[in-house]
N, C-alpha and C. Protein backbone atom coordinates (compact mmCIF):
# COMPACT_ATOMS: atom_id res chain seq x y z
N UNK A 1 -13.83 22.87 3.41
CA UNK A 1 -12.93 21.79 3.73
C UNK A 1 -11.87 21.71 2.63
N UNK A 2 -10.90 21.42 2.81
CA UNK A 2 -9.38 21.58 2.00
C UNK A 2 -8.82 20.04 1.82
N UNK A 3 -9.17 19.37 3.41
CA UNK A 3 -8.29 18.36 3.11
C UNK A 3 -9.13 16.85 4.01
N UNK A 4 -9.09 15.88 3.78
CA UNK A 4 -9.87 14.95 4.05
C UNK A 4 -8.94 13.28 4.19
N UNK A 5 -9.27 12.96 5.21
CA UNK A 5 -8.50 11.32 5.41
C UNK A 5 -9.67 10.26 5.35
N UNK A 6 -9.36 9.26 4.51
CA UNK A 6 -10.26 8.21 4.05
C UNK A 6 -9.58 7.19 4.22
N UNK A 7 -10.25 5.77 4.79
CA UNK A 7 -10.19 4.59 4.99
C UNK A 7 -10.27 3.83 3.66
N UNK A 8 -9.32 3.14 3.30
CA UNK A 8 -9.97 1.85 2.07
C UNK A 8 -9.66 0.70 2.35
N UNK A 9 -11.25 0.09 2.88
CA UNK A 9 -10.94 -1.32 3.50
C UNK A 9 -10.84 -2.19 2.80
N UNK A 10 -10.23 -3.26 2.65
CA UNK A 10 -9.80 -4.72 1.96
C UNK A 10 -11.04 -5.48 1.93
N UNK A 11 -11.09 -5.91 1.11
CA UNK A 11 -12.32 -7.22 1.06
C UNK A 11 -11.89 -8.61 0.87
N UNK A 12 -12.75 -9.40 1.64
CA UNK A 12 -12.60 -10.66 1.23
C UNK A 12 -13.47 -11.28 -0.05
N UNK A 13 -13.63 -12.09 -0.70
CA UNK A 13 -15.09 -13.43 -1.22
C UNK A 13 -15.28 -14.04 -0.26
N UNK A 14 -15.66 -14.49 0.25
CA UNK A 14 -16.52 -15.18 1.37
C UNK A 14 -16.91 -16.84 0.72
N UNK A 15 -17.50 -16.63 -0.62
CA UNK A 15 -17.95 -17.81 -1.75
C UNK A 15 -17.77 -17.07 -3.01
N UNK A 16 -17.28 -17.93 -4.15
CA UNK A 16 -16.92 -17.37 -5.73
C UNK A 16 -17.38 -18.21 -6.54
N UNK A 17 -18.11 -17.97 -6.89
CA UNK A 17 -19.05 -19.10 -8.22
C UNK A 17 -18.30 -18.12 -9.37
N UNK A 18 -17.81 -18.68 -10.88
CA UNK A 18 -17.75 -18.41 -12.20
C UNK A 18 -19.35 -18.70 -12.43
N UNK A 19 -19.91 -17.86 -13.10
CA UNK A 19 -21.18 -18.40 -13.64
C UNK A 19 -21.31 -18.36 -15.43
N UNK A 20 -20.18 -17.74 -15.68
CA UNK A 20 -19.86 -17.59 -17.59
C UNK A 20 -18.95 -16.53 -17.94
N UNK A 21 -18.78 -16.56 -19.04
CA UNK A 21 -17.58 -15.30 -19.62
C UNK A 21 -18.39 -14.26 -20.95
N UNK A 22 -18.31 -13.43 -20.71
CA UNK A 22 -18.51 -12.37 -21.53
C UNK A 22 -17.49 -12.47 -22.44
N UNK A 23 -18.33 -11.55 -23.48
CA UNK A 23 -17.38 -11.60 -24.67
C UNK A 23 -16.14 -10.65 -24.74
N UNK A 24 -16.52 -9.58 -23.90
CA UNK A 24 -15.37 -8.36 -23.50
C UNK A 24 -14.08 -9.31 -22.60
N UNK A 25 -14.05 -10.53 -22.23
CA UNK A 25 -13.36 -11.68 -21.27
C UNK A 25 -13.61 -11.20 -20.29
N UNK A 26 -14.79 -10.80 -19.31
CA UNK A 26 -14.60 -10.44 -17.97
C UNK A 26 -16.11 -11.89 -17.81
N UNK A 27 -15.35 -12.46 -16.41
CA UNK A 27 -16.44 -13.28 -15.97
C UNK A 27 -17.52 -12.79 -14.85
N UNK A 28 -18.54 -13.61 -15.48
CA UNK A 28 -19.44 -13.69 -14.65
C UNK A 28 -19.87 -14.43 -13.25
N UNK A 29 -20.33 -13.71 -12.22
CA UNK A 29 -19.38 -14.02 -11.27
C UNK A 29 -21.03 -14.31 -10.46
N UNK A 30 -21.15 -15.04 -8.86
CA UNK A 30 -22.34 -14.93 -7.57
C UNK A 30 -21.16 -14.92 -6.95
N UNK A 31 -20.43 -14.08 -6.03
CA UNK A 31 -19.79 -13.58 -4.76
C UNK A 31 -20.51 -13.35 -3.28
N UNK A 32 -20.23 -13.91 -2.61
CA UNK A 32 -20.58 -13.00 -1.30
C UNK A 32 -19.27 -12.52 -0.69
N UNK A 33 -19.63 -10.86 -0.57
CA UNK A 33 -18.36 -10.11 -0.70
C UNK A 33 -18.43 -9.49 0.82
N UNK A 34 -17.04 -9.20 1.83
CA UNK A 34 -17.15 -8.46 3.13
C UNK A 34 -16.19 -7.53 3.18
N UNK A 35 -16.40 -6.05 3.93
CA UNK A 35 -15.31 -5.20 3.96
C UNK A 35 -14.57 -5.94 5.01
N UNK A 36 -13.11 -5.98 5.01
CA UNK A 36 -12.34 -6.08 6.11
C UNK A 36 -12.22 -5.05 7.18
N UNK A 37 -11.38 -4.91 8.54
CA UNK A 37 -11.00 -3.96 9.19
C UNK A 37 -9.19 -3.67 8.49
N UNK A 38 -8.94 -4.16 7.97
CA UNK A 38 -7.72 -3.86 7.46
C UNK A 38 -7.68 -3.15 6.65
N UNK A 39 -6.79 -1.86 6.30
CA UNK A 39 -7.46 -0.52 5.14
C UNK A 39 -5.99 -0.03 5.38
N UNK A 40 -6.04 0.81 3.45
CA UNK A 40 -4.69 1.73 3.43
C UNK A 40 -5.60 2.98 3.96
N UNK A 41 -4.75 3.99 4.35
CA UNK A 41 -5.03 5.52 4.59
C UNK A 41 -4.65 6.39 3.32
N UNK A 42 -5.78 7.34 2.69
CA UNK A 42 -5.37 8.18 1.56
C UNK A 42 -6.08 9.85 2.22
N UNK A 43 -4.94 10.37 2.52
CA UNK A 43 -5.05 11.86 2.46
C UNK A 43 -4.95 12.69 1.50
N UNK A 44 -6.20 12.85 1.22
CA UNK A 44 -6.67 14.25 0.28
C UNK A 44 -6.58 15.19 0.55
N UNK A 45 -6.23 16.18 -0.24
CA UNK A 45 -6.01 17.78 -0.45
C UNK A 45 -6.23 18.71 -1.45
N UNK A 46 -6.77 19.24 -1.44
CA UNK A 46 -7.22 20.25 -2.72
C UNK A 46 -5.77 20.87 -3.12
N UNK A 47 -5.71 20.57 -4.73
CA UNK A 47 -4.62 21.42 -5.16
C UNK A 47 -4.84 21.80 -6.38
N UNK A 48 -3.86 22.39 -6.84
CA UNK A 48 -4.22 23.19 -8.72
C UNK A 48 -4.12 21.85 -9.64
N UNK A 49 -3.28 20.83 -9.16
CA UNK A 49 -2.68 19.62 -10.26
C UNK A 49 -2.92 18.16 -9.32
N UNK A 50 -2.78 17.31 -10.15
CA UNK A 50 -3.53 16.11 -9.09
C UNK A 50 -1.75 15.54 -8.92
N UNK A 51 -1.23 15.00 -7.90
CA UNK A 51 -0.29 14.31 -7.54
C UNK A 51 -0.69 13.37 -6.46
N UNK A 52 0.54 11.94 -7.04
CA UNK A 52 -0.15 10.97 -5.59
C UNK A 52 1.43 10.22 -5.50
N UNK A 53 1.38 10.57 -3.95
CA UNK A 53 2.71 10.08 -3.15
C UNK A 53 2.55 8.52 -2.72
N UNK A 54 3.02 7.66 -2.56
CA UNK A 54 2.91 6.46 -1.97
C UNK A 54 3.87 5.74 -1.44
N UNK A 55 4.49 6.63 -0.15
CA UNK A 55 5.60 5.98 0.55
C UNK A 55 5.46 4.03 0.42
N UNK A 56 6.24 3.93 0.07
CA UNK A 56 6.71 2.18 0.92
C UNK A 56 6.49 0.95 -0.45
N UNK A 57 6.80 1.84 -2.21
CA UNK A 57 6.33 0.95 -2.94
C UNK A 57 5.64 0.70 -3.61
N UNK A 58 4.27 1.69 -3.70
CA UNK A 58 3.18 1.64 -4.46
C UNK A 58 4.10 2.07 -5.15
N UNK A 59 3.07 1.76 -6.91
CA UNK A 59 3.17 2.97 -8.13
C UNK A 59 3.00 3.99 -7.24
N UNK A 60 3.48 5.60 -8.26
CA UNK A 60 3.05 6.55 -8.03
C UNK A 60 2.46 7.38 -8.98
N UNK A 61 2.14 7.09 -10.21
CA UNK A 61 1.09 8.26 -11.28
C UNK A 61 0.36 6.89 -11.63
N UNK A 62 0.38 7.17 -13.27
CA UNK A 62 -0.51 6.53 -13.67
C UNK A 62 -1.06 5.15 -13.62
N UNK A 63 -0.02 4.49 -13.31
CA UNK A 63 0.01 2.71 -13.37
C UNK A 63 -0.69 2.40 -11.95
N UNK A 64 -0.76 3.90 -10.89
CA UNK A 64 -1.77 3.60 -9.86
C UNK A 64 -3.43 3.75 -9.92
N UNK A 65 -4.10 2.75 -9.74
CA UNK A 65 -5.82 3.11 -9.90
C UNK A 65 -6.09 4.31 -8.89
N UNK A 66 -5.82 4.28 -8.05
CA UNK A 66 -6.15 5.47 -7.18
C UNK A 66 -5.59 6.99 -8.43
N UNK A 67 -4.73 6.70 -8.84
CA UNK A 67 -4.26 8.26 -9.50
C UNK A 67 -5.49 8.00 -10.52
N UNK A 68 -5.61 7.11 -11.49
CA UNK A 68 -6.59 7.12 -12.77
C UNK A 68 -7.90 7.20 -12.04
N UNK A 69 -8.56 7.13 -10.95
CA UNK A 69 -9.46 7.09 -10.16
C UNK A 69 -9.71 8.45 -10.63
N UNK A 70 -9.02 9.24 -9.73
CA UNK A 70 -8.92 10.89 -9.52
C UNK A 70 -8.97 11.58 -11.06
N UNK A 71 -8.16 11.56 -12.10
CA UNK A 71 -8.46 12.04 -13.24
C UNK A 71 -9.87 11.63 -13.62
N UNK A 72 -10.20 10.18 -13.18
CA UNK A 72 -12.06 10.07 -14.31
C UNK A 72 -12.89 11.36 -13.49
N UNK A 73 -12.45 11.35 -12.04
CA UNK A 73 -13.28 11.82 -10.99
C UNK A 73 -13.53 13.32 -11.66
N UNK A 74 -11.93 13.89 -12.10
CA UNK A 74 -12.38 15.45 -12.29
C UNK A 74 -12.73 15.41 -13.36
N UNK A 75 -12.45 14.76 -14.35
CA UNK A 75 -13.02 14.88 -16.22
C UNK A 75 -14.49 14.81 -16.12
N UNK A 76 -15.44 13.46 -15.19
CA UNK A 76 -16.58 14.06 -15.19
C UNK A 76 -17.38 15.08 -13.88
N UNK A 77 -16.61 15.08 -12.96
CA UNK A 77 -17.24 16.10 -12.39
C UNK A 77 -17.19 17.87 -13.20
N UNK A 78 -16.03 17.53 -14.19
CA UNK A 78 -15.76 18.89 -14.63
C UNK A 78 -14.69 20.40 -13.96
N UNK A 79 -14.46 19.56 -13.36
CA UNK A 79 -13.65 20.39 -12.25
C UNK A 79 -12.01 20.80 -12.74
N UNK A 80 -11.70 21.94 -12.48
CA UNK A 80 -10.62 22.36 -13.38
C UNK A 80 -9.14 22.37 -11.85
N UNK A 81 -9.73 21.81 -10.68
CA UNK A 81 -9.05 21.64 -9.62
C UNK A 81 -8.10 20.46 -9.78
N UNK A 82 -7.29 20.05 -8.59
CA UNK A 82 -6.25 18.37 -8.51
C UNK A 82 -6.92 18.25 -7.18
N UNK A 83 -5.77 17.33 -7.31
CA UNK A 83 -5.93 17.00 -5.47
C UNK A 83 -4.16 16.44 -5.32
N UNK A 84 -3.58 16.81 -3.94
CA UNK A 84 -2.62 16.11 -3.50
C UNK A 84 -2.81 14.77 -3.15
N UNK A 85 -3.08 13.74 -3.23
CA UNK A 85 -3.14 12.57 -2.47
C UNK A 85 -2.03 11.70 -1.76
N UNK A 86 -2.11 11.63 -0.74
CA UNK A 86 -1.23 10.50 -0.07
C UNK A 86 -1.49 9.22 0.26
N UNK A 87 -1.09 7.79 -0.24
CA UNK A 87 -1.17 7.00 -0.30
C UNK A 87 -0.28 6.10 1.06
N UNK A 88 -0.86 5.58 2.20
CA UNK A 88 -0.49 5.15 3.39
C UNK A 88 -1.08 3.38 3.00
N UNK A 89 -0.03 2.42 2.35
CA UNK A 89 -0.67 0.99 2.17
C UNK A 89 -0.84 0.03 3.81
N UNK A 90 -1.87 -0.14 3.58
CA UNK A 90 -1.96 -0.98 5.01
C UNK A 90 -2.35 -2.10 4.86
N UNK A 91 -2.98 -2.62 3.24
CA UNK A 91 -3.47 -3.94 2.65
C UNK A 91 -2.18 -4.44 1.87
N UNK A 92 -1.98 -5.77 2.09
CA UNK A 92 -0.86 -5.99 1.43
C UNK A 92 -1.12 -6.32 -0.28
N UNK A 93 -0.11 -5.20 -0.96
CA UNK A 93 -0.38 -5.57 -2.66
C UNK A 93 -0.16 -7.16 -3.10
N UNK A 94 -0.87 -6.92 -4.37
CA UNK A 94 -1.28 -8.13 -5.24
C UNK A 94 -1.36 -9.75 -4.38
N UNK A 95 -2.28 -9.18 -3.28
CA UNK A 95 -2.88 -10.18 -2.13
C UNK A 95 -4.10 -10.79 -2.23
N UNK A 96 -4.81 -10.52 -3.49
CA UNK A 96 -6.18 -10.57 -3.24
C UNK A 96 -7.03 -9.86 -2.71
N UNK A 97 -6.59 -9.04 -1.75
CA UNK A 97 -7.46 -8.65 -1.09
C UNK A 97 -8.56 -6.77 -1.12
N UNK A 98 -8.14 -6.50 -2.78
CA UNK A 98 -8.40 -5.87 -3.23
C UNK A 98 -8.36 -4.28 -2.80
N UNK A 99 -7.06 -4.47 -2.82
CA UNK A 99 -6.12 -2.74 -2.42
C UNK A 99 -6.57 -2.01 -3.11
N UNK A 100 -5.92 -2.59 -4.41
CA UNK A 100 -6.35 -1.44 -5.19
C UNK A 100 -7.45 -0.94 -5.66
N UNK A 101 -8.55 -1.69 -5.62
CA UNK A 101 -9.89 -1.29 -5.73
C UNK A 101 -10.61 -0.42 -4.79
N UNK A 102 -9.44 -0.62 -3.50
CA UNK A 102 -10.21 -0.19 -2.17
C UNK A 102 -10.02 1.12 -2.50
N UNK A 103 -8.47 1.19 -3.00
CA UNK A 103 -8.01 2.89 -3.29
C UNK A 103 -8.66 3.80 -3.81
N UNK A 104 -9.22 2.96 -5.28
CA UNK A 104 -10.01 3.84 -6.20
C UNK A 104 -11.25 4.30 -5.79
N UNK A 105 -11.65 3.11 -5.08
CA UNK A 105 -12.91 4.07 -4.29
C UNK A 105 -12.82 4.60 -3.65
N UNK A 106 -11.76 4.78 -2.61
CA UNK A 106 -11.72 5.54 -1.19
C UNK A 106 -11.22 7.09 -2.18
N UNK A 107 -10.86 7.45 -3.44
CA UNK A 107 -10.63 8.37 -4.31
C UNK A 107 -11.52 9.02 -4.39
N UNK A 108 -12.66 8.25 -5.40
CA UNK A 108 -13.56 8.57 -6.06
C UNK A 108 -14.82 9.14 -4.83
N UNK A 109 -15.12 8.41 -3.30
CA UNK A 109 -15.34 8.79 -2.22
C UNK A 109 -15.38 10.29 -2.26
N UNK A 110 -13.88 10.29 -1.60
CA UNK A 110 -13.25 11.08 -1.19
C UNK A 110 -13.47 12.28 -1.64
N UNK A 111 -12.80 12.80 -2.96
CA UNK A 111 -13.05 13.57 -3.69
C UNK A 111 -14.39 14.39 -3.72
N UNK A 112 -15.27 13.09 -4.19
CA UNK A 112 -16.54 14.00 -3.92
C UNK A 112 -17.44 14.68 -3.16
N UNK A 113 -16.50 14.03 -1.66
CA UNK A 113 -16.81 14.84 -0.26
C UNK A 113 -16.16 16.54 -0.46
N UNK A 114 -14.58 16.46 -0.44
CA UNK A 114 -13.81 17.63 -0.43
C UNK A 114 -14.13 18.01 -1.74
N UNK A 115 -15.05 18.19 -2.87
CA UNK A 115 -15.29 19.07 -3.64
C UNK A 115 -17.26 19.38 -3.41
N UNK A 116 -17.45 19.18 -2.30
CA UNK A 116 -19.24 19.37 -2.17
C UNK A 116 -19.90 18.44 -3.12
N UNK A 117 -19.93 17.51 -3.15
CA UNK A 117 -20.58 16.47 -4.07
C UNK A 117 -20.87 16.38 -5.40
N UNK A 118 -20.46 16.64 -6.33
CA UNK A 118 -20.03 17.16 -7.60
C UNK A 118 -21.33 16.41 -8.51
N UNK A 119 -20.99 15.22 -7.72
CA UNK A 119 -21.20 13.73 -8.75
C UNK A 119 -22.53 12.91 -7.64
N UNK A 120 -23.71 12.45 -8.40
CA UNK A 120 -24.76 12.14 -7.85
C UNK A 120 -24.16 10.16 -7.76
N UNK A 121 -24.34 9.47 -6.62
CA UNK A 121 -24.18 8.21 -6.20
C UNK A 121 -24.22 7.53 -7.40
N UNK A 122 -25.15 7.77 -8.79
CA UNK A 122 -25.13 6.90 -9.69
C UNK A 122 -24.11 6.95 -10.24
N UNK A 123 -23.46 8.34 -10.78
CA UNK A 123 -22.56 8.76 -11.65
C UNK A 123 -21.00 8.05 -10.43
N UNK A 124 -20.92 8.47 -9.56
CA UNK A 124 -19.51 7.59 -8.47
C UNK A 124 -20.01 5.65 -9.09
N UNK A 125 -21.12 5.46 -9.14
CA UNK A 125 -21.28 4.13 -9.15
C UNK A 125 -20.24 3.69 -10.86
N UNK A 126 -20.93 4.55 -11.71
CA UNK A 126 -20.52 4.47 -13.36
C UNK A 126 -18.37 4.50 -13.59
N UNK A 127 -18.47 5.43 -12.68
CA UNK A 127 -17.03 5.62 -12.57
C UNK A 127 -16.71 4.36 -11.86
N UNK A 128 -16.95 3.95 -10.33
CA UNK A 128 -16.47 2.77 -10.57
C UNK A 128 -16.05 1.91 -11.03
N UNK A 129 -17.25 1.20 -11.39
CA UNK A 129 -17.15 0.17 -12.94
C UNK A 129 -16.68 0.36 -13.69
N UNK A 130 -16.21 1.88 -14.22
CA UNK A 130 -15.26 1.77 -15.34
C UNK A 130 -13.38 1.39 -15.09
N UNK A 131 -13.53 1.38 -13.62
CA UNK A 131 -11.84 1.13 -12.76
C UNK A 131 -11.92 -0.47 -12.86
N UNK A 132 -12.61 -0.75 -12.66
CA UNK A 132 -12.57 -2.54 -12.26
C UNK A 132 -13.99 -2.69 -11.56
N UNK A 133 -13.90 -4.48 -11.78
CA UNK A 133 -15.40 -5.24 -11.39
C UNK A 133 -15.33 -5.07 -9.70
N UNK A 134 -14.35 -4.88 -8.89
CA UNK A 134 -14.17 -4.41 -7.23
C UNK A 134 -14.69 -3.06 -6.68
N UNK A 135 -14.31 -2.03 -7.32
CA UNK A 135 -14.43 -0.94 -7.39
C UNK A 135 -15.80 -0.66 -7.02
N UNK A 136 -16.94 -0.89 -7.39
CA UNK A 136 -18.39 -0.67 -6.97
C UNK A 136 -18.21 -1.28 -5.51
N UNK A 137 -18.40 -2.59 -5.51
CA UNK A 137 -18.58 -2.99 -4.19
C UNK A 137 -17.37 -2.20 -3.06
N UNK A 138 -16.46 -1.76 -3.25
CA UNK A 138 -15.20 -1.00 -2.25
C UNK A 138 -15.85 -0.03 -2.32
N UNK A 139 -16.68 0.76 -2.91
CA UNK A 139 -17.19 2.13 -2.67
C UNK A 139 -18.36 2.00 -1.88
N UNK A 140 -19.26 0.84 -1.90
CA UNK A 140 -20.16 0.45 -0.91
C UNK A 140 -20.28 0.01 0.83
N UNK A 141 -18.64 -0.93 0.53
CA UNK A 141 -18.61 -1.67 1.60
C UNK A 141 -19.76 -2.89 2.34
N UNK A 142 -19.27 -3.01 3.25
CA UNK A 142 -20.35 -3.96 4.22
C UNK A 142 -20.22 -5.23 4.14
N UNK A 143 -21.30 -6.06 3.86
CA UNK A 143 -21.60 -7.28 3.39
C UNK A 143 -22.41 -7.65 1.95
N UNK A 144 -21.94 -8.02 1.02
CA UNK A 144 -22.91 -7.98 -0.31
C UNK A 144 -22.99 -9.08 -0.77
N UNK A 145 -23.85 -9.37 -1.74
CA UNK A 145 -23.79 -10.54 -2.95
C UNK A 145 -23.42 -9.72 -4.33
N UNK A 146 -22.13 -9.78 -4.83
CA UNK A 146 -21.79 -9.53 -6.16
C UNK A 146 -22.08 -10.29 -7.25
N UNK A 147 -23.24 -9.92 -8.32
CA UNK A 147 -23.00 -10.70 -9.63
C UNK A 147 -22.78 -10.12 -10.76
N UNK A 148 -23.22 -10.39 -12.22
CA UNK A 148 -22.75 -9.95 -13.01
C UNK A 148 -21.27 -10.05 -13.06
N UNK A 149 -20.49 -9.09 -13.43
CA UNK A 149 -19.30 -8.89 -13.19
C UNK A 149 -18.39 -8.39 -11.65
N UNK A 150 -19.77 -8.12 -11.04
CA UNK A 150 -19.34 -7.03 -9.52
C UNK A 150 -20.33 -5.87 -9.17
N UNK A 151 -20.86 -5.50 -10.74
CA UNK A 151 -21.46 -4.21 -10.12
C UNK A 151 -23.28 -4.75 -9.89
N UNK A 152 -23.51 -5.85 -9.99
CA UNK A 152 -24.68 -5.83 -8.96
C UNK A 152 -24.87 -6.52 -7.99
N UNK A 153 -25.03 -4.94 -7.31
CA UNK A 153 -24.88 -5.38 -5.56
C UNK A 153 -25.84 -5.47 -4.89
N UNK A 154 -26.15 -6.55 -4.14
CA UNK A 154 -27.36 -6.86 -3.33
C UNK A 154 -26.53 -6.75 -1.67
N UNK A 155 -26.93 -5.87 -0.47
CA UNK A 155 -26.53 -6.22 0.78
C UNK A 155 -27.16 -7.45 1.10
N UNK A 156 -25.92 -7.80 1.97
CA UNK A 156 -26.56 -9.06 2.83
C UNK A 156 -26.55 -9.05 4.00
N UNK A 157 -27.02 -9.83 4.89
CA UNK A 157 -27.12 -8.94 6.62
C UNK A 157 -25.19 -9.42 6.88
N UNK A 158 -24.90 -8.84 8.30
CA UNK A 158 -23.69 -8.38 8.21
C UNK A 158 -23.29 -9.92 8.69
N UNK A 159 -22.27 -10.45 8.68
CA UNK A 159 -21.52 -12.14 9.30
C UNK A 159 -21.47 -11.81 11.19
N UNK A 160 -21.44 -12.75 11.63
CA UNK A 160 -21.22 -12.87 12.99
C UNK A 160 -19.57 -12.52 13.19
N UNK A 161 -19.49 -11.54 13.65
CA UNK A 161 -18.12 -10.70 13.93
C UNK A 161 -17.12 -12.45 14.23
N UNK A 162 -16.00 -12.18 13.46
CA UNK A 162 -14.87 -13.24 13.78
C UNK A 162 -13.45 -12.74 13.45
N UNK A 163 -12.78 -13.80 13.56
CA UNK A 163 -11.06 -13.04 13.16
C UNK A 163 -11.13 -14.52 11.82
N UNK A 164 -10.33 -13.68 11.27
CA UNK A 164 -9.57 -13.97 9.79
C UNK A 164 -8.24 -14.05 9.95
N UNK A 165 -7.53 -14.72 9.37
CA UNK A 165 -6.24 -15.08 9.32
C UNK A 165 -5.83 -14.96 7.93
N UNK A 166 -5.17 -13.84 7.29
CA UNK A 166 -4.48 -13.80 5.73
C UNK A 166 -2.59 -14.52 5.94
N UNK A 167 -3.02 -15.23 5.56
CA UNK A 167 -1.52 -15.69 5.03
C UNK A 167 -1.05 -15.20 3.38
N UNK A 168 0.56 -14.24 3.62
CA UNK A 168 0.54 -14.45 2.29
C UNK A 168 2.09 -15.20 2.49
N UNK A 169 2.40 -15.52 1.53
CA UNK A 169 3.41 -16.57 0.65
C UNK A 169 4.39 -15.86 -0.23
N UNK A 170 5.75 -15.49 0.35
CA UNK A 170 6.77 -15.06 -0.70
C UNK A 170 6.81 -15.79 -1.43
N UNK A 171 7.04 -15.20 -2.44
CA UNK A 171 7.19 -15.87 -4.24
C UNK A 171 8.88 -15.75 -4.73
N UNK A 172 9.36 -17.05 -4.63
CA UNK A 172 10.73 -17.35 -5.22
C UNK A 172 10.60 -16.00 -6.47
N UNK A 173 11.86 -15.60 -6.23
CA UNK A 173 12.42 -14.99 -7.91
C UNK A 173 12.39 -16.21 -9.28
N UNK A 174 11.92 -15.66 -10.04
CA UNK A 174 12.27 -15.89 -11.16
C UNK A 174 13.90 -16.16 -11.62
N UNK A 175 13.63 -17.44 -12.07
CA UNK A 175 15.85 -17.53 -12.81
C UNK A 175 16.16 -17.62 -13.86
């Protein structure tokens, strides 16, 4: 396989308890977390150098998690390969609704499909967590309870199928 298309679905909180702050400042969190049906599209491709396109606005190198995704991915899989990636946003940015987390996992995924599994579920889990406290649970999906910071995940049975309504809110310029 050469080339591979992956889903990265949006999540909601469902419920967000703070439960304390670490000393690193990341809080401690009880979430009940759900994948959405709403998702960007990222097409993977095996290449010599890693590049990532993102028609319509994204970053495009480093300042994107999906690109820093892909470098942790090959530094520890060890892999002297890239990947082309194409970035298709279908979650709207800095919405909450955790795009970019979705990205990095649908990466870190991804990758380890189109390279024969490089990396054992724990080691994708480690990489996660090192992208952000979202990142585990977007590589899981479903229905969960997030605590700690995010990365412990308990499933929960799935919600009674409904529709959601995201409103977002243009933000006046700055004067």
């Amino acid at each position: 396989m050469t080339e591979l298309t992956v889903l990265a679905h949006a999540k909601c909180n469902w419920t967000l308890r703070v439960t304390g702050r670490r000393a690193d400042g990341y809080h401690t969190l009880h979430t009940e977390m759900q994948s959405l049906s709403l998702a960007d599209r990222l097409r993977l491709q095996k290449a010599d150098r890693l590049t990532l396109h993102c028609p319509g606005g994204a970053p495009q190198g480093e300042e994107n998690l999906a690109y820093r995704a892909a470098e942790r991915f090959f530094a520890a899989a060890g892999l002297p390969g890239g990947a082309a990636i194409e970035l298709q946003k279908g979650i709207p940015m800095a919405a909450g609704l955790g795009g970019g987390s979705a990205d990095a996992a649908g990466v870190l995924w991804g990758l380890n499909r189109l390279y024969d599994r490089p990396l054992a579920d724990d080691a994708l889990d480690r990489l996660a967590l090192s992208l952000g406290a979202d990142v585990p649970f977007c590589l899981h999906g479903g229905a969960m309870l997030a605590e700690g910071i995010g990365e412990q995940l308990t499933p929960l049975p799935p919600p009674p199928p409904c529709a959601l309504v995201i409103l977002l809110f243009a933000q006046k310029p700055s004067t």
